[in-house]
N, C-alpha and C. Protein backbone atom coordinates (compact mmCIF):
# COMPACT_ATOMS: atom_id res chain seq x y z
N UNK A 1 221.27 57.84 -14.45
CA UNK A 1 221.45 59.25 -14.71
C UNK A 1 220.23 59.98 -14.14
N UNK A 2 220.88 60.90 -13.07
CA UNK A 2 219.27 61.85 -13.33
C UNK A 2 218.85 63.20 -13.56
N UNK A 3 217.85 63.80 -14.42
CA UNK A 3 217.75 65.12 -14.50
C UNK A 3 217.58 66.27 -13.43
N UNK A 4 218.51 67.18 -14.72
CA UNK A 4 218.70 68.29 -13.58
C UNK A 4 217.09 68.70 -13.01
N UNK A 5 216.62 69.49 -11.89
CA UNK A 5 215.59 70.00 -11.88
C UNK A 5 215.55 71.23 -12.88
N UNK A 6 214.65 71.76 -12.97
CA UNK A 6 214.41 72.55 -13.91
C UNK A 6 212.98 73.42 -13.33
N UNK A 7 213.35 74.63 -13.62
CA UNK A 7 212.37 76.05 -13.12
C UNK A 7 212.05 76.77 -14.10
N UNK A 8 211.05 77.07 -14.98
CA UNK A 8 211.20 77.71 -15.93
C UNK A 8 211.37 79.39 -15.96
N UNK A 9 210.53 79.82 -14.64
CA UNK A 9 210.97 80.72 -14.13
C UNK A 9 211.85 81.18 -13.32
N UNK A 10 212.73 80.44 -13.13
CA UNK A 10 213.65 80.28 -12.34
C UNK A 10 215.09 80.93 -13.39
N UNK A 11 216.46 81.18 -12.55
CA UNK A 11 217.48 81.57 -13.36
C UNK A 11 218.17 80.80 -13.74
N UNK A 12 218.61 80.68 -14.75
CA UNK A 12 219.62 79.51 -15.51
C UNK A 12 220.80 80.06 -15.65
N UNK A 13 221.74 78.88 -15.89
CA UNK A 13 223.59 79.64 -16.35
C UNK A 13 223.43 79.41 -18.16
N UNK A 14 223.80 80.56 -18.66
CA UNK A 14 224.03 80.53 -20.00
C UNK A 14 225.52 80.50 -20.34
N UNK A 15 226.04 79.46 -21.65
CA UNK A 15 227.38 79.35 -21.46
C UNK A 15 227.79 80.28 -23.22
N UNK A 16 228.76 80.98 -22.91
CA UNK A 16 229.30 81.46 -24.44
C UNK A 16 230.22 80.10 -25.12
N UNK A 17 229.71 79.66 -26.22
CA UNK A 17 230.83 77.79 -26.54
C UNK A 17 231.99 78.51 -27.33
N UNK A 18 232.04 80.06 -27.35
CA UNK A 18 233.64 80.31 -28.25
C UNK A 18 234.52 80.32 -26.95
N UNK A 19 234.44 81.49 -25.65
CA UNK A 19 235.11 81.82 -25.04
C UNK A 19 235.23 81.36 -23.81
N UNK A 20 233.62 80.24 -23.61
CA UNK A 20 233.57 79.71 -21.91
C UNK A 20 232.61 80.90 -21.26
N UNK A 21 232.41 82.01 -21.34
CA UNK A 21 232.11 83.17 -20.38
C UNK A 21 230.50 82.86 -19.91
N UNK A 22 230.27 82.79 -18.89
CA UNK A 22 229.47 82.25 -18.02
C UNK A 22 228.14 83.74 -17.44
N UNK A 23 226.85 82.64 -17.65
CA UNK A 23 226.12 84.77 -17.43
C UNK A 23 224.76 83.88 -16.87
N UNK A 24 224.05 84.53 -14.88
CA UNK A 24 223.37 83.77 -14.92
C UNK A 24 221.90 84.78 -15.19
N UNK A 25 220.62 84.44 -16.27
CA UNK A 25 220.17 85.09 -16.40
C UNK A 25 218.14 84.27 -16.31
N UNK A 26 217.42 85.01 -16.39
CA UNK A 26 215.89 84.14 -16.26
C UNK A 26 215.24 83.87 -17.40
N UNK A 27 216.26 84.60 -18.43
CA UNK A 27 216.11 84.96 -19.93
C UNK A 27 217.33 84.54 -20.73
N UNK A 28 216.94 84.20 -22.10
CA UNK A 28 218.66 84.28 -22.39
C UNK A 28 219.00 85.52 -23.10
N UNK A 29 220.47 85.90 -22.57
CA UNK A 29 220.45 87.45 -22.70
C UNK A 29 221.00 87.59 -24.23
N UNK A 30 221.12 86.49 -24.94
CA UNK A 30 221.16 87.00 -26.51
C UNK A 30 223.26 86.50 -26.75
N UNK A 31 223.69 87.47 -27.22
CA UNK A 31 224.36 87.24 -27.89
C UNK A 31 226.18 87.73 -26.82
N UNK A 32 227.12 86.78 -26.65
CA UNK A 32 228.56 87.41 -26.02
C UNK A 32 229.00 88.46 -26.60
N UNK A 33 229.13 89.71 -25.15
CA UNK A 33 229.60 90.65 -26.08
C UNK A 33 231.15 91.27 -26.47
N UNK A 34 232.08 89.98 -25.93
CA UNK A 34 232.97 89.63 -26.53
C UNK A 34 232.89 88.72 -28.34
N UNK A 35 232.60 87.63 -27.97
CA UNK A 35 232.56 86.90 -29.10
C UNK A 35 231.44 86.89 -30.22
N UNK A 36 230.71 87.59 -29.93
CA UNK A 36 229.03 87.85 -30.80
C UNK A 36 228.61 86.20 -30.70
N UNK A 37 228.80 85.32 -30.16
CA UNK A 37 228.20 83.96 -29.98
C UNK A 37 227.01 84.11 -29.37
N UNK A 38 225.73 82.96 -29.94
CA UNK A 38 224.67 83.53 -29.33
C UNK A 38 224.89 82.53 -27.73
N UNK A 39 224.78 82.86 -26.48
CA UNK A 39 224.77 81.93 -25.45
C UNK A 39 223.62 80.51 -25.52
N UNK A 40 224.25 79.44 -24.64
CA UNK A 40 223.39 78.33 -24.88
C UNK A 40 223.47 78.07 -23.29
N UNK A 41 221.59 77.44 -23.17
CA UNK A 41 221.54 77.65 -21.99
C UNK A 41 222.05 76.25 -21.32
N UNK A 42 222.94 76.11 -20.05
CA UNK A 42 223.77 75.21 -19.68
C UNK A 42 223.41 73.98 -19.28
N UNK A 43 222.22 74.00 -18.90
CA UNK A 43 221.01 72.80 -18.41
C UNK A 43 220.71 72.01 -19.73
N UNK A 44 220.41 72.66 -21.08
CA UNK A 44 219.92 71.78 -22.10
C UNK A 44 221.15 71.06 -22.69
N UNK A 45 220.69 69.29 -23.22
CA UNK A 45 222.01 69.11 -23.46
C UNK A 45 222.59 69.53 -25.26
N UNK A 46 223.56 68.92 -25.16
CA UNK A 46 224.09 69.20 -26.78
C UNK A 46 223.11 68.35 -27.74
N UNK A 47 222.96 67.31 -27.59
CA UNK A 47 222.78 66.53 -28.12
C UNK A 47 222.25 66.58 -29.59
């Protein structure tokens, strides 16, 4: 297995886990403003 690279300043994909909706940001932009879910950023795992 190998890790993703990783930028901290760099832009990440944030995922909404109610609706799927996809947002790419350098920050996480907080909360879907469909689903009020807070986004999780797509690189870190679930675990």
């Amino acid at each position: 297995m190998i890790d993703a690279p990783y930028d901290p300043d760099g832009e990440s994909t944030y995922e909404c886990l109610e609706c799927g909706e996809l947002v790419s940001a350098t920050v996480n932009p907080g909360r879907c403003p469909d689903c009020q879910v807070t986004y999780r950023n797509r690189s870190m795992p679930i675990e």
